[in-house]
N, C-alpha and C. Protein backbone atom coordinates (compact mmCIF):
# COMPACT_ATOMS: atom_id res chain seq x y z
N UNK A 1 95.76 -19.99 29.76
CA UNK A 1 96.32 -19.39 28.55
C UNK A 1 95.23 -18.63 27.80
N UNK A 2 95.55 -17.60 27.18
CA UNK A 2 94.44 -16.75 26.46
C UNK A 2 95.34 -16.56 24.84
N UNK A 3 94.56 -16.72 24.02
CA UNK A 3 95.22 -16.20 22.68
C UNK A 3 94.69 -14.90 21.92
N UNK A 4 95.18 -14.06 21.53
CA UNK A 4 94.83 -13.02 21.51
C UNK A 4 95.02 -12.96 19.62
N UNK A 5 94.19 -12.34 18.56
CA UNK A 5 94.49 -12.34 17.06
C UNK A 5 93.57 -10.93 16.70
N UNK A 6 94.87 -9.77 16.24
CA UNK A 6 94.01 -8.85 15.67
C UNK A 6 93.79 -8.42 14.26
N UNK A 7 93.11 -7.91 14.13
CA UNK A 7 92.65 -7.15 12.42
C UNK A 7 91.87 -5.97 12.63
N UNK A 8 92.16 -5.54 11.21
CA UNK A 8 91.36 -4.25 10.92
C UNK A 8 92.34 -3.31 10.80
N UNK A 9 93.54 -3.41 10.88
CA UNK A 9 94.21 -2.36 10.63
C UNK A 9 94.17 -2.25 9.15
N UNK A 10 95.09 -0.81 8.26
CA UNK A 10 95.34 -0.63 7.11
C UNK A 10 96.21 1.09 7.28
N UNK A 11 95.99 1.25 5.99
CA UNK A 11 96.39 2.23 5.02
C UNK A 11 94.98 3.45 5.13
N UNK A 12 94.76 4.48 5.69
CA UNK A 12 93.64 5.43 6.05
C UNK A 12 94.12 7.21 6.06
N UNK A 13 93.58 8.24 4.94
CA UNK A 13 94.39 9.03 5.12
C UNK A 13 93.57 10.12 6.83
N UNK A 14 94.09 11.49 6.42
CA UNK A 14 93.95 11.63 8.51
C UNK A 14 92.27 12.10 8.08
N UNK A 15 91.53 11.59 9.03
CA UNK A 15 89.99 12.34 9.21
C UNK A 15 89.04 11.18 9.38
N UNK A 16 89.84 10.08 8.67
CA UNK A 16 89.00 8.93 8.51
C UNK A 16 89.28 7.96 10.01
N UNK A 17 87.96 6.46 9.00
CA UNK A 17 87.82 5.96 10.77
C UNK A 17 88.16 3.99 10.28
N UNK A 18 88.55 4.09 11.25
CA UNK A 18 89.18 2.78 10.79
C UNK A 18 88.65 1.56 12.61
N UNK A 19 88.31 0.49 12.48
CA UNK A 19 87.65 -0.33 14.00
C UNK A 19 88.63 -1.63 13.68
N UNK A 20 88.98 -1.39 14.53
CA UNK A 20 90.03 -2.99 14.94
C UNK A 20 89.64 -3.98 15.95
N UNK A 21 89.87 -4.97 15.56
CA UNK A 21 89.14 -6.38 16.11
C UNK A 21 90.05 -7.40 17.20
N UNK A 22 89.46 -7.32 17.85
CA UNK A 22 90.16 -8.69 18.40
C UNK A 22 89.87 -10.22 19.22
N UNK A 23 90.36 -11.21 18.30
CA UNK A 23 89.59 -12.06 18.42
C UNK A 23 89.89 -12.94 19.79
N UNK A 24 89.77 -13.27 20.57
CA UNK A 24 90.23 -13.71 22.40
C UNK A 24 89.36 -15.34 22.55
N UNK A 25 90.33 -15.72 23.11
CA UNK A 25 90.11 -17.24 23.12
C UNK A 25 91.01 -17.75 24.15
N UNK A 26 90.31 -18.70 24.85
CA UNK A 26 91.16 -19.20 25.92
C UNK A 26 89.96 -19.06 27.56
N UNK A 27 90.88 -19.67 28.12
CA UNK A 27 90.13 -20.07 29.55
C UNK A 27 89.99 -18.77 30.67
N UNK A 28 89.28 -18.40 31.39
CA UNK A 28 88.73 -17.67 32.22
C UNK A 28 88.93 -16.41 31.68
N UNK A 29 88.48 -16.02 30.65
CA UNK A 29 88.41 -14.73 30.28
C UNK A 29 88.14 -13.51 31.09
N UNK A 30 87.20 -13.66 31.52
CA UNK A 30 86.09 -12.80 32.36
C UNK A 30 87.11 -12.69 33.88
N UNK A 31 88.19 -13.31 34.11
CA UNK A 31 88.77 -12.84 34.95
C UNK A 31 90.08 -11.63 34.76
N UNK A 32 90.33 -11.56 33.20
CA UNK A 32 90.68 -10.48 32.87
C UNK A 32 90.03 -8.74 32.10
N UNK A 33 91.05 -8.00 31.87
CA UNK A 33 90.05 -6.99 31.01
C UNK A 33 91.22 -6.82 30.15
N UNK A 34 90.49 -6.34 29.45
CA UNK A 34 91.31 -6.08 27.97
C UNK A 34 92.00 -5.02 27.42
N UNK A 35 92.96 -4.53 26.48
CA UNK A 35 93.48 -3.30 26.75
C UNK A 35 93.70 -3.45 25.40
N UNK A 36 94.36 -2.33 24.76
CA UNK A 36 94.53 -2.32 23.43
C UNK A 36 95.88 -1.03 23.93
N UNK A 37 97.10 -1.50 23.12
CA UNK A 37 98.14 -0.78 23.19
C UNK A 37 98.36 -0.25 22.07
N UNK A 38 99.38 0.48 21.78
CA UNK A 38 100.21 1.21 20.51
C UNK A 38 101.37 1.33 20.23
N UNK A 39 102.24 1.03 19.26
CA UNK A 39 103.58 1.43 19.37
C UNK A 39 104.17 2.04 18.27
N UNK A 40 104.74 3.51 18.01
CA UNK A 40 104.98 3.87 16.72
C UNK A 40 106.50 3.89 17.13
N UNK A 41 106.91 3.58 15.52
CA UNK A 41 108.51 3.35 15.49
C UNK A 41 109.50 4.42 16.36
N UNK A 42 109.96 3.70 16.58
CA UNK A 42 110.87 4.24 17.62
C UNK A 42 110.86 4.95 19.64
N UNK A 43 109.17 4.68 19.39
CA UNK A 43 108.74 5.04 20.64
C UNK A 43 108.31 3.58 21.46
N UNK A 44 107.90 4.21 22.65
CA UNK A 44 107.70 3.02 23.56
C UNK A 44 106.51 2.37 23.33
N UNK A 45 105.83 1.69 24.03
CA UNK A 45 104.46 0.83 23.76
C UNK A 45 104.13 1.80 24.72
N UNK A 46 102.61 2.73 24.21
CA UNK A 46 101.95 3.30 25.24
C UNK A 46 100.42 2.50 25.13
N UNK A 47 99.77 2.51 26.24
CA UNK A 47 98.37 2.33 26.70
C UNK A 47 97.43 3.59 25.60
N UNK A 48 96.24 2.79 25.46
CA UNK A 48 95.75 3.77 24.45
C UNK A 48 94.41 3.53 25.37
N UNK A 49 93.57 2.47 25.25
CA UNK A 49 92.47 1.88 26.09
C UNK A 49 92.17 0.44 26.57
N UNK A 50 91.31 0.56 28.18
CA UNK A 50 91.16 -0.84 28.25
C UNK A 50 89.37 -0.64 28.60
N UNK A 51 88.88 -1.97 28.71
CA UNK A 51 87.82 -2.48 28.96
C UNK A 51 87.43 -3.87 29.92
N UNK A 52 86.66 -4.16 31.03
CA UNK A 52 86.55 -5.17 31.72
C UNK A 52 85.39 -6.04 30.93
N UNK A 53 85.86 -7.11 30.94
CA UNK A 53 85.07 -7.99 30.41
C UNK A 53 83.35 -7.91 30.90
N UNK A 54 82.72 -7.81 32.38
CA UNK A 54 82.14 -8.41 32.97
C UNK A 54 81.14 -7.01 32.61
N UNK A 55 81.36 -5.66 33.21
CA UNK A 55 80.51 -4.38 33.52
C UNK A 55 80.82 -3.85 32.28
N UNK A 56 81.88 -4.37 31.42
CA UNK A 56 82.31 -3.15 30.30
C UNK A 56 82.96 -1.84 30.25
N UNK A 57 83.54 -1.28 31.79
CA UNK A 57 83.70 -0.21 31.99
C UNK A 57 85.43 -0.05 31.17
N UNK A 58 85.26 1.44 31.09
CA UNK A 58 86.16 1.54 29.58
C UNK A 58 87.01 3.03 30.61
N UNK A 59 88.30 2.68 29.82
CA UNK A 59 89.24 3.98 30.14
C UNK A 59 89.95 4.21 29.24
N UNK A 60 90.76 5.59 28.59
CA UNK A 60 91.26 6.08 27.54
C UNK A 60 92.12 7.20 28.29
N UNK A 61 93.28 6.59 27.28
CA UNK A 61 94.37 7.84 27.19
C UNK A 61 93.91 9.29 26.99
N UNK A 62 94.24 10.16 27.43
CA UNK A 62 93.87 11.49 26.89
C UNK A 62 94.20 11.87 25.54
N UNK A 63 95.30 10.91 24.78
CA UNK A 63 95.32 11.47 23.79
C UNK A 63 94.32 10.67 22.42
N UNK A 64 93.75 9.85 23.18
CA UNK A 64 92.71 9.42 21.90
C UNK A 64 90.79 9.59 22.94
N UNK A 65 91.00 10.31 23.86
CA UNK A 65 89.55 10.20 24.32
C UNK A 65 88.77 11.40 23.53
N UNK A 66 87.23 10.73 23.11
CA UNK A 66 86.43 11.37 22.69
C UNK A 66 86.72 10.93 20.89
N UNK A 67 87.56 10.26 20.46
CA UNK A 67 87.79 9.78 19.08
C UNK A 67 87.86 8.36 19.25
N UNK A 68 88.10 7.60 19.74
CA UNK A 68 88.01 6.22 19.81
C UNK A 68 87.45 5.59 21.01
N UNK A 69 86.81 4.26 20.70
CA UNK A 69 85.75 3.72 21.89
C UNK A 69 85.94 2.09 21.56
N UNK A 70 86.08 2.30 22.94
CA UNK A 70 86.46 0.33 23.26
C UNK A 70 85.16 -0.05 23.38
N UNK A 71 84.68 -1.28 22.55
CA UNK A 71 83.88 -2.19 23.61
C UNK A 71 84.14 -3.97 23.33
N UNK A 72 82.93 -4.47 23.75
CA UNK A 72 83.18 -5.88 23.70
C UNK A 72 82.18 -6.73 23.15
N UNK A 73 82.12 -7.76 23.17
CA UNK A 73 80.73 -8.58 22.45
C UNK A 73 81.60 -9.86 23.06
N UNK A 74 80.45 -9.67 24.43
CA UNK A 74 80.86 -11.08 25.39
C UNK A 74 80.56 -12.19 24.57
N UNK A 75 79.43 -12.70 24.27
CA UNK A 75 78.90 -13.90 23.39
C UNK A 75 79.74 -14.17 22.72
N UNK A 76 80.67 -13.17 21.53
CA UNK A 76 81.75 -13.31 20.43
C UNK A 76 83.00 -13.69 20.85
N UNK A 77 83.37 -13.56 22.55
CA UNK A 77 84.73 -12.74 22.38
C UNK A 77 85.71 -11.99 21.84
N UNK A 78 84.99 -10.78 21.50
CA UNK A 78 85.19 -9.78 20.71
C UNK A 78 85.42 -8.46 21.49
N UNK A 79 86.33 -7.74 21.20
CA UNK A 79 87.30 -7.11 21.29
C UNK A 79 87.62 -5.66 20.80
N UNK A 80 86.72 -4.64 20.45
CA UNK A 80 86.68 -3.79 19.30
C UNK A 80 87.31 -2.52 19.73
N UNK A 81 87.91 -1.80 18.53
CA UNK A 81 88.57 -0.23 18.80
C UNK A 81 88.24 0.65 17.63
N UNK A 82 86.88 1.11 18.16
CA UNK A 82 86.75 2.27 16.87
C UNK A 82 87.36 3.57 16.87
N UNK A 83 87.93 3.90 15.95
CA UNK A 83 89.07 4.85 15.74
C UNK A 83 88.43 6.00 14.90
N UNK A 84 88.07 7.13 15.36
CA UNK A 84 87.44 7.79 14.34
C UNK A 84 88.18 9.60 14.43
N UNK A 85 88.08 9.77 13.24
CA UNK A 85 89.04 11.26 13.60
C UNK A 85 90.90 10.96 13.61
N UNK A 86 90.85 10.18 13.18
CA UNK A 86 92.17 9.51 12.75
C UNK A 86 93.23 10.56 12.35
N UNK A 87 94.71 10.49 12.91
CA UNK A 87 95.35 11.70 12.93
C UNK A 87 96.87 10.92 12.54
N UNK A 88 97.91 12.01 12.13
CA UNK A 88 99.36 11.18 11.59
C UNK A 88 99.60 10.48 12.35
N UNK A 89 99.48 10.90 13.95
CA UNK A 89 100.33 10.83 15.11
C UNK A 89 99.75 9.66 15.46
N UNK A 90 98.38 8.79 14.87
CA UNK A 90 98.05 7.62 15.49
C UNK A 90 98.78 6.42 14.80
N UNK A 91 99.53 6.64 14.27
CA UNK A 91 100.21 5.58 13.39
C UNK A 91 101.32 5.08 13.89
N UNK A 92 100.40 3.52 13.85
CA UNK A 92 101.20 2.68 15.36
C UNK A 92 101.35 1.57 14.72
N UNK A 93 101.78 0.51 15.22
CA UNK A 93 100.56 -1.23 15.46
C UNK A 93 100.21 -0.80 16.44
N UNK A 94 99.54 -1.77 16.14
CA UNK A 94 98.32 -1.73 17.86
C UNK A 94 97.93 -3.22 18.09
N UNK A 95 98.32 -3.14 19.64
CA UNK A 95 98.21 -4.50 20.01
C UNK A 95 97.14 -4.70 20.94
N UNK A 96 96.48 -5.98 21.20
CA UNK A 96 95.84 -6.51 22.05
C UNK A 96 96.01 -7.12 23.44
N UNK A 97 95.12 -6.85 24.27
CA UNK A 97 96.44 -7.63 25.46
C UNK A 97 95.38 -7.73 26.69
N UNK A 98 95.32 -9.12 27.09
CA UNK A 98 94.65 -8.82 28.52
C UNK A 98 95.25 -8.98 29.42
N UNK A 99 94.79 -8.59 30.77
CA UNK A 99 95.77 -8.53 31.60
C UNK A 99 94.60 -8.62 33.38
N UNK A 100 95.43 -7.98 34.36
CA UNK A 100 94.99 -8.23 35.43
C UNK A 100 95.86 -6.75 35.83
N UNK A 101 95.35 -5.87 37.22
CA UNK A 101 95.99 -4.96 38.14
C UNK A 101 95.86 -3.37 37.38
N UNK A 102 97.06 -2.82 37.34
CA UNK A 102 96.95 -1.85 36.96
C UNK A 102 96.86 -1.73 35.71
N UNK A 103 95.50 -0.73 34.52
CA UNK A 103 94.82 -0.53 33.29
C UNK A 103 96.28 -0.43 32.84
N UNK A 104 96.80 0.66 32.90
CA UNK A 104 97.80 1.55 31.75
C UNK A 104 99.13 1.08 32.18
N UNK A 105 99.29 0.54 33.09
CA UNK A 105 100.60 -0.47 33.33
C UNK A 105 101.18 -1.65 32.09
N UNK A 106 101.96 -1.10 30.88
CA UNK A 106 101.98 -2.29 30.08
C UNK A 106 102.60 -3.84 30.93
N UNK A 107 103.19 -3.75 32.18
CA UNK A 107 103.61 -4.95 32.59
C UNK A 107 102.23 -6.05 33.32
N UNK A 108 100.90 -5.24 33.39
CA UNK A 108 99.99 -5.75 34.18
C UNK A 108 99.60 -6.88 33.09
N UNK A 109 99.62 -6.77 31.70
CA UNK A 109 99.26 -7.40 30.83
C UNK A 109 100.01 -8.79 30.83
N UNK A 110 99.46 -10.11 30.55
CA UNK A 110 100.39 -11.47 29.93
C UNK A 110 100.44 -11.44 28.68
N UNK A 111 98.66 -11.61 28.06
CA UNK A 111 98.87 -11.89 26.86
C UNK A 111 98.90 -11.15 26.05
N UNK A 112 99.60 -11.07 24.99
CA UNK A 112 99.58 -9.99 23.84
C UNK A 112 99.20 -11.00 22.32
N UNK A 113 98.65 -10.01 21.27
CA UNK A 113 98.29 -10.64 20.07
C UNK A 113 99.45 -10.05 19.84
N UNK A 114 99.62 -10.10 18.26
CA UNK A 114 100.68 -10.27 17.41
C UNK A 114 100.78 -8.97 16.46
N UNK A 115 99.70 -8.16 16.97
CA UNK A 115 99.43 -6.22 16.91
C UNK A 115 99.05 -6.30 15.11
N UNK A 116 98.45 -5.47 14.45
CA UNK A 116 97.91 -4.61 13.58
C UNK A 116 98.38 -3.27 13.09
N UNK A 117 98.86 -3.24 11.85
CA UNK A 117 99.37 -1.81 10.94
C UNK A 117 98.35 -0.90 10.80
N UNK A 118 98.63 -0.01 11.64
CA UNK A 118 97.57 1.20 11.41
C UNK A 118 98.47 2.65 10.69
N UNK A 119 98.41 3.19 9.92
CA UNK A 119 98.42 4.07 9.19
C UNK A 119 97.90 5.51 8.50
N UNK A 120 98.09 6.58 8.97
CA UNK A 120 97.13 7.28 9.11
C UNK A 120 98.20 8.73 7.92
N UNK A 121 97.38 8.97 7.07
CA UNK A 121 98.41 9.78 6.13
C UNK A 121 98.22 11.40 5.96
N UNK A 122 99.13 12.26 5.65
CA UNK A 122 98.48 13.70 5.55
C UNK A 122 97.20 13.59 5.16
């Protein structure tokens, strides 16, 4: 079982930078990698970025690469999404989720946190 708890979301108007947290707990971590999803009302849950626990190696949607950067803090189990260049269109929750197989596959994932209000205003 893995438990997944995020923060850092809010209220940010567009230009600004906002880093979301996630806190991961539970048994064999390091045999998963981590992903961070999105979902704005009325749309589907898309893949935004993931990260492997072990090498750190990181992948991003095209529509947030070069503005936001995954990493991790093995020692912490920590979880991070810095968001910078913040735009209307990023205004989601955003969830946490590790998983196993395919990155951008939301079904590869088990666990999910309980996602974060992100908000991004003219």
């Amino acid at each position: 079982q893995v438990q997944l708890v995020e923060s850092g979301g809010g209220l940010v108007q567009a230009g600004a930078s906002l880093r979301l947290s996630c806190a991961a707990s539970g048994r064999a971590l390091s045999s998963y990698f981590m992903g961070w999803f999105r979902q704005a009302p009325g749309k589907e849950r898309e893949f935004v970025s993931r990260i492997t626990w072990s090498g750190g190696n990181t992948y991003y949607a095209d529509s947030v690469k070069g503005r936001f950067t995954i990493s991790r803090d093995k020692a912490k189990n920590m979880v991070y999404l810095q968001m910078n260049g913040l735009k209307p269109e990023d205004t989601a929750v955003y969830y946490c989720a590790a998983g196993v197989g395919v990155a951008i596959v939301r079904s590869s994932y088990a666990y999910w946190g309980q996602g974060t209000q992100v908000t991004v205003s003219f």
